[in-house]
Protein backbone atom coordinates (compact mmCIF):
# COMPACT_ATOMS: atom_id res chain seq x y z
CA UNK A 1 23.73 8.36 11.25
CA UNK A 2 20.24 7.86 10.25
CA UNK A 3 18.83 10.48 6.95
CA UNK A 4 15.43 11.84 7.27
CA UNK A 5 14.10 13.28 3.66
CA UNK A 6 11.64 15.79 2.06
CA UNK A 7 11.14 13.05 -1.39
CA UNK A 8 7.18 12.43 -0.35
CA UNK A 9 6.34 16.17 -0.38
CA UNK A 10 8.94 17.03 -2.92
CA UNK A 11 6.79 13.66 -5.21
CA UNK A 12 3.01 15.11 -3.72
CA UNK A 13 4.15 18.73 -4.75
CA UNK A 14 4.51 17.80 -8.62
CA UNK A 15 1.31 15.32 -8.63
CA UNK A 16 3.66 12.03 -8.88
CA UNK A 17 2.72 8.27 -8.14
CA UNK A 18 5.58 6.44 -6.22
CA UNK A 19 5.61 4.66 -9.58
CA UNK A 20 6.50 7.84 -11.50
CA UNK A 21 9.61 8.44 -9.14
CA UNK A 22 10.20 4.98 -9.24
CA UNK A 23 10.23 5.01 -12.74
CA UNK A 24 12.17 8.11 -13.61
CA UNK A 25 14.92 6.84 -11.45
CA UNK A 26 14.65 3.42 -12.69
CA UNK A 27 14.19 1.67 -9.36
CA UNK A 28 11.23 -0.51 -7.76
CA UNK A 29 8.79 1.16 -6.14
CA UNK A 30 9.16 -1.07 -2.97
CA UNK A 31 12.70 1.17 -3.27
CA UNK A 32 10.57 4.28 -3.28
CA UNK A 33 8.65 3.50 -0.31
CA UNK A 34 11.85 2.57 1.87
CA UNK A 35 12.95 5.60 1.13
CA UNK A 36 10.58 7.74 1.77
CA UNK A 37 9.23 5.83 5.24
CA UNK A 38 12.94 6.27 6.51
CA UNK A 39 13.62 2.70 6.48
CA UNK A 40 16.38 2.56 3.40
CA UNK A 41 19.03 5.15 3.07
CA UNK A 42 19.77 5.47 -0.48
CA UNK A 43 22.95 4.76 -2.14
CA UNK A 44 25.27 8.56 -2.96
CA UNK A 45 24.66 7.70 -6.62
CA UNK A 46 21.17 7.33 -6.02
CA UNK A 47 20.92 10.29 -3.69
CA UNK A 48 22.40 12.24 -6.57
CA UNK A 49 19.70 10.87 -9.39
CA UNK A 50 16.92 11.47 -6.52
CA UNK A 51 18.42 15.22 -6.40
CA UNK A 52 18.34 15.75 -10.59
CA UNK A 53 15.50 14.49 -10.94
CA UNK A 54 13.74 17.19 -8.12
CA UNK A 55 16.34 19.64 -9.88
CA UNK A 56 17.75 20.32 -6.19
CA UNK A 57 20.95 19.99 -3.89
CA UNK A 58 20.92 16.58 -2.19
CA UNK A 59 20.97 19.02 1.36
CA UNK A 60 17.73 20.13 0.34
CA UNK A 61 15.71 16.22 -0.08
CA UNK A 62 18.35 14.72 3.21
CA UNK A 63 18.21 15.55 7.22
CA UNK A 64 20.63 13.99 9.70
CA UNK A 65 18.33 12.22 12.41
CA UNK A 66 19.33 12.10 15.74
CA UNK A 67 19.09 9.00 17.46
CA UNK A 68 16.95 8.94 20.83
């Protein structure tokens, strides 16, 4: 199953960088980007830290995707 996310609007709604996020959850920002384009689904771990750091549920950053 393929995740679709909220992180860009969730990063654009607090006036972040990529580098910021990057930086507060001590990843590259080539990580970042992955992420956010759809192309890297992040680690549970790192879907956690992505969650704390937004101060939210992972269920409200992660979609399922359905496949066409």
């Amino acid at each position: 199953m393929k995740l679709g996310n909220h992180i860009k609007a969730r990063r654009q709604d607090r006036g972040w960088t990529q580098k910021d996020l990057a930086e507060a959850l001590s990843v590259s920002r080539q990580t970042v980007i992955a992420i956010e384009g759809g192309r890297y689904d992040p680690s549970l771990p790192l879907a956690f830290a992505i969650a704390g750091v937004f101060e939210c549920r992972i269920e409200d950053l992660f979609y399922p995707v359905e496949k066409p």
